[in-house]
C-alpha atoms as a PDB file:
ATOM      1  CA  UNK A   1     121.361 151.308  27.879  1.00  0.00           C
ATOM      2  CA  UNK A   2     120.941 149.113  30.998  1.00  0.00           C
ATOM      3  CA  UNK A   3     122.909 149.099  33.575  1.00  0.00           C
ATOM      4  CA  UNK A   4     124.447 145.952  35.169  1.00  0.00           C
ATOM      5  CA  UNK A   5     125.565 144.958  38.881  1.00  0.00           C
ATOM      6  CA  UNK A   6     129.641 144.770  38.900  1.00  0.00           C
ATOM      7  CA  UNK A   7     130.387 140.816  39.801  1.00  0.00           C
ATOM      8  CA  UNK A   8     134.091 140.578  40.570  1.00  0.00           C
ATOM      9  CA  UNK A   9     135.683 137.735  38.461  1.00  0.00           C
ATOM     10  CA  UNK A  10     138.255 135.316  40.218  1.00  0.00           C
ATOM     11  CA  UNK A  11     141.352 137.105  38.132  1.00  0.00           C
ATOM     12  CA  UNK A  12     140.196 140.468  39.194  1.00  0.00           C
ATOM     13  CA  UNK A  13     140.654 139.386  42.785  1.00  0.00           C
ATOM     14  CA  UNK A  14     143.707 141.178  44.529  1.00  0.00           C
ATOM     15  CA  UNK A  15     144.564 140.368  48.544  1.00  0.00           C
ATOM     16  CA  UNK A  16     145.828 143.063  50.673  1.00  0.00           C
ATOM     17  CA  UNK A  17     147.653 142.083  54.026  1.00  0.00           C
ATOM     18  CA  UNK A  18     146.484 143.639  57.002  1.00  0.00           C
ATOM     19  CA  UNK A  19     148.164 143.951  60.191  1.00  0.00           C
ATOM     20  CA  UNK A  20     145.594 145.232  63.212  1.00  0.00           C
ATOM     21  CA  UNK A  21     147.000 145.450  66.957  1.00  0.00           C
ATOM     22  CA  UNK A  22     144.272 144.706  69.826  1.00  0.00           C
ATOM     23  CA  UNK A  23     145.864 146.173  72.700  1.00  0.00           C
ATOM     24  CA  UNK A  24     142.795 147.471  74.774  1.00  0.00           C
ATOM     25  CA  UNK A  25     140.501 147.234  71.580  1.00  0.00           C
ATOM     26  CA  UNK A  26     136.925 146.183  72.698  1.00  0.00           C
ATOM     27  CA  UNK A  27     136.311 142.412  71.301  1.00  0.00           C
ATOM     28  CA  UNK A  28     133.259 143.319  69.315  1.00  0.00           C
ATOM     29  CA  UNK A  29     134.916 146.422  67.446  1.00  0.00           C
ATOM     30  CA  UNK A  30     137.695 144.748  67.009  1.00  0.00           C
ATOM     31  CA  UNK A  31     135.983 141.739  65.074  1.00  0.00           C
ATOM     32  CA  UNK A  32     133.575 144.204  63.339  1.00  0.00           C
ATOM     33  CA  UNK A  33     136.093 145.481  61.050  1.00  0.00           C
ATOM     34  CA  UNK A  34     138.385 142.484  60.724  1.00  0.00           C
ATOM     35  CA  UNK A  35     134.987 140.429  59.240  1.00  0.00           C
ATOM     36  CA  UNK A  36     134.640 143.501  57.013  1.00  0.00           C
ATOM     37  CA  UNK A  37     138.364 143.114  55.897  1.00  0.00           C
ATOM     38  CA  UNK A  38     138.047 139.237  55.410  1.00  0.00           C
ATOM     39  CA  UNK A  39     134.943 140.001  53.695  1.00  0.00           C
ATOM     40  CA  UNK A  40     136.242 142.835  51.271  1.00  0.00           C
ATOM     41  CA  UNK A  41     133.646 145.236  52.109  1.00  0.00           C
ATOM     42  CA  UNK A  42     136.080 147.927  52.102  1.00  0.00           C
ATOM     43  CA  UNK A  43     136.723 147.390  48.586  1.00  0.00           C
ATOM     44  CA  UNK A  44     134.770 148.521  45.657  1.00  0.00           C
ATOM     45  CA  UNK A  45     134.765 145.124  44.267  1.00  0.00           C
ATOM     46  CA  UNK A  46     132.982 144.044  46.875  1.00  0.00           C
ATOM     47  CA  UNK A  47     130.406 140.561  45.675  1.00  0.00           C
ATOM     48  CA  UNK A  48     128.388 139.084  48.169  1.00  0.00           C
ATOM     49  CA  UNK A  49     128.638 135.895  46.653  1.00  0.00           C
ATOM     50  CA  UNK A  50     132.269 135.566  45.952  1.00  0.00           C
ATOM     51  CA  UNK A  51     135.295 135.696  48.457  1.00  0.00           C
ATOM     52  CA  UNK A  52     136.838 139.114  47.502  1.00  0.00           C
ATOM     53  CA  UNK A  53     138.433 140.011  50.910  1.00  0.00           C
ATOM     54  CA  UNK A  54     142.221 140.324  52.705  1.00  0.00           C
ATOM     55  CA  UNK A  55     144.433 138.293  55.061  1.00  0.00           C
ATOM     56  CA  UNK A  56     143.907 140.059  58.644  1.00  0.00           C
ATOM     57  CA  UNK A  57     146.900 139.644  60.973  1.00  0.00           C
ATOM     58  CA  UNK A  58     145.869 140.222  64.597  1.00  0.00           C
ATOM     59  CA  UNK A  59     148.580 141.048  67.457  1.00  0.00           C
ATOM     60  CA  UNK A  60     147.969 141.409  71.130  1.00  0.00           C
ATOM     61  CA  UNK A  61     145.130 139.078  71.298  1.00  0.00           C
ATOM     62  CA  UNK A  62     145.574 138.449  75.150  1.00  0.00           C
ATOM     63  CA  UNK A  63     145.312 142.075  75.403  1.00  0.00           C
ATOM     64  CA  UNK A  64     141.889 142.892  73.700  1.00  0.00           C
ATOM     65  CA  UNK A  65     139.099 143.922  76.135  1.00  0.00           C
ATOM     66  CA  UNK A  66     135.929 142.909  77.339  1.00  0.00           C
ATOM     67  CA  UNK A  67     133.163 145.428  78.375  1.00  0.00           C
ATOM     68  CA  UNK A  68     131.247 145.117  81.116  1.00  0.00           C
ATOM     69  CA  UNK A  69     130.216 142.045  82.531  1.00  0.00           C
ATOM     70  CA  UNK A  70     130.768 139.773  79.338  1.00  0.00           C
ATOM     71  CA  UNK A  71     134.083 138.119  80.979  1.00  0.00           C
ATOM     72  CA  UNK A  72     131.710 136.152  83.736  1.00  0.00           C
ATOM     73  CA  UNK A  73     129.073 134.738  80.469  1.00  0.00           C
ATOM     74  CA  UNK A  74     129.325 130.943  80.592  1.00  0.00           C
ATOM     75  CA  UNK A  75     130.208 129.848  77.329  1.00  0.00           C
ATOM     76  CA  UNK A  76     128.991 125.870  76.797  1.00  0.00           C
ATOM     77  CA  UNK A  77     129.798 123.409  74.315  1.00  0.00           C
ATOM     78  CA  UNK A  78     129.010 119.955  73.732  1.00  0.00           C
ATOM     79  CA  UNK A  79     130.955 117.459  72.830  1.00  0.00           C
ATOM     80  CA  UNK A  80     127.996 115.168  70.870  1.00  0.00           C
ATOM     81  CA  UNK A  81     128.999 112.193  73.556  1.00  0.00           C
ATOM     82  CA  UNK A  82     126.677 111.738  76.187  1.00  0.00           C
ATOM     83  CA  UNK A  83     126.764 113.655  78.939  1.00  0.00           C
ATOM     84  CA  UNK A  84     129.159 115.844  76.723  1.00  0.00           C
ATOM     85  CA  UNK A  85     127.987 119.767  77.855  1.00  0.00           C
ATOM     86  CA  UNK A  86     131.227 121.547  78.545  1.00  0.00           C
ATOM     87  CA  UNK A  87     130.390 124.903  80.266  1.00  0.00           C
ATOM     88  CA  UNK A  88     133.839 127.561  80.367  1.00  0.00           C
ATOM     89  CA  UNK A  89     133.600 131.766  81.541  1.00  0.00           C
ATOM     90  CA  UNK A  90     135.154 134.392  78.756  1.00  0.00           C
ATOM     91  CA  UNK A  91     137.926 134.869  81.121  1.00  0.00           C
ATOM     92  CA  UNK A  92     139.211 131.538  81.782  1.00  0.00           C
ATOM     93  CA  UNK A  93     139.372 130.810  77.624  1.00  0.00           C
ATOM     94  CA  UNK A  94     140.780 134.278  77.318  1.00  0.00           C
ATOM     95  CA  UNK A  95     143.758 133.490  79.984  1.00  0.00           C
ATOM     96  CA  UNK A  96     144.035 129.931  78.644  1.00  0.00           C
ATOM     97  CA  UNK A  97     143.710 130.670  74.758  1.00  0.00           C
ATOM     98  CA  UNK A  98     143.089 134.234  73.549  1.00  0.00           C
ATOM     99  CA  UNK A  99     143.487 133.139  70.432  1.00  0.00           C
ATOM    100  CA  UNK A 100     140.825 131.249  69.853  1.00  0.00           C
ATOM    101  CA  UNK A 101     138.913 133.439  71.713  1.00  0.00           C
ATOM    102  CA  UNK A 102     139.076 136.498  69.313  1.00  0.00           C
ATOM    103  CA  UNK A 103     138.907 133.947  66.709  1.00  0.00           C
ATOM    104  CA  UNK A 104     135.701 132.988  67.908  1.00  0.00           C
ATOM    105  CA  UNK A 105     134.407 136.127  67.788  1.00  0.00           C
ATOM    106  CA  UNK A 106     135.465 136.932  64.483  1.00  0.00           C
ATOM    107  CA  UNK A 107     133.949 133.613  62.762  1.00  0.00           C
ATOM    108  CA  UNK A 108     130.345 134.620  64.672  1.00  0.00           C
ATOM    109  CA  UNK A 109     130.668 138.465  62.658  1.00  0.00           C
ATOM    110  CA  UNK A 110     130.834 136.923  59.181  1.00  0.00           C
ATOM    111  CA  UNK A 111     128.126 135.375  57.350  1.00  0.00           C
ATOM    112  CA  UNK A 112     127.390 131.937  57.857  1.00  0.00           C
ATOM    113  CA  UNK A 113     127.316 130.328  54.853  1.00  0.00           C
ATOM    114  CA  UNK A 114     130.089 128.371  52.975  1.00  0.00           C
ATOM    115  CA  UNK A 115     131.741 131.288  52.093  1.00  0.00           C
ATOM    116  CA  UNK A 116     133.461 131.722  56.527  1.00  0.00           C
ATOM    117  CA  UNK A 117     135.401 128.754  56.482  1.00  0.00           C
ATOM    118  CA  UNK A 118     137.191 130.217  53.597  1.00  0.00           C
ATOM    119  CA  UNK A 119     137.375 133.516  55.155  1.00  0.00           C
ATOM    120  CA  UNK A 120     138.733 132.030  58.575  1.00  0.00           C
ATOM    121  CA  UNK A 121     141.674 130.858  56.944  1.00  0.00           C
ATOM    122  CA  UNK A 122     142.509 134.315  55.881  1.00  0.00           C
ATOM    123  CA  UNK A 123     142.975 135.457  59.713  1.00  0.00           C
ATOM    124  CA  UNK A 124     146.143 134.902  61.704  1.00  0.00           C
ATOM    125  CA  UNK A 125     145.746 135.610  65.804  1.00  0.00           C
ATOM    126  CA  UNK A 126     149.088 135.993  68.018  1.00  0.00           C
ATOM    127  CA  UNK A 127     148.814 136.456  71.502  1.00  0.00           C
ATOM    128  CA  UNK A 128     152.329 138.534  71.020  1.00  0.00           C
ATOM    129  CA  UNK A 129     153.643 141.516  69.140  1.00  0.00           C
ATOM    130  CA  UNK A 130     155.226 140.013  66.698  1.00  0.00           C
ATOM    131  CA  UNK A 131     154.415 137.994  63.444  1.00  0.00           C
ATOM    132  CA  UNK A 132     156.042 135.634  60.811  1.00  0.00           C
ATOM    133  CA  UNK A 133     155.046 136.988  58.016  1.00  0.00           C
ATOM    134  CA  UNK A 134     156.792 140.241  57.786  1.00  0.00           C
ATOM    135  CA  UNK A 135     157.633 139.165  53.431  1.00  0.00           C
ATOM    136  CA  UNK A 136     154.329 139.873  53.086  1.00  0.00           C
ATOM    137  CA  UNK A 137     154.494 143.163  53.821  1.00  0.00           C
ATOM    138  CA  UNK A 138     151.412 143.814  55.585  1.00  0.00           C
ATOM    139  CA  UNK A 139     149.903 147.278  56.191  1.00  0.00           C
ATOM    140  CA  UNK A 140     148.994 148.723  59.364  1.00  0.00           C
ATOM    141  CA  UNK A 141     145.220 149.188  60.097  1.00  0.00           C
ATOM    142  CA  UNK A 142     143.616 151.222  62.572  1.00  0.00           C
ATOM    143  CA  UNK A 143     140.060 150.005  64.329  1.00  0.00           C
END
């Protein structure tokens, strides 16, 4: 008899809801294990090539932590217009939108393929404690 790799099938798929609080998490940890929740590596379902993960709620976002000297990295973007390079420090995105921050962070842990844009929209970020979507019933989840 010969064994076969498990592929998940799209009505097999069940989402769990996830509920993680940052306060004075490291950044890096942090986004470690929400990209392995998003990507449902916790699960023994798990398919690389299908989306098999859970929505992550993250609270506290302004709170999460830095190490070292990471804050003071110049972060640049361009904006594809000439003379368009946009140069920002951790800290002044994380005072002016943690959110995006973390969420940043997050999107560079998963794979990139066409598979993270998907994942992405799985992840909620508030800078507070609380959340909107308490009917969902999410779980608590501890990094």
């Amino acid at each position: 008899m010969v064994q076969r790799t498990y592929t998940a099938k799209r009505d097999e798929i069940t989402r769990s809801w996830w509920v993680i609080d940052a306060q004075g998490k490291p950044a890096g940890r942090l986004a470690a294990q929400v990209a392995r929740l998003l990507q449902g590596k916790h699960k023994p379902t798990y398919t690389p090539h299908m989306d098999t993960g859970d929505h992550v709620i993250i609270l506290n976002a302004d709170k999460a932590i830095f190490t070292g000297n990471k804050l003071e990295e110049v972060i640049y973007h361009h904006t594809m217009h000439p003379g368009g390079l946009r140069a920002y420090t951790r800290r002044k995105m994380m005072e002016e939108k943690p959110e995006k921050m973390i969420r940043r962070v997050v999107s560079r842990m998963l794979p990139k393929n066409k598979l993270r844009a998907r994942m992405l929209k799985r992840l909620r970020i508030f800078s507070g404690a609380e959340h909107p979507h308490l009917a969902q019933k999410p779980q608590p989840y501890e990094v």
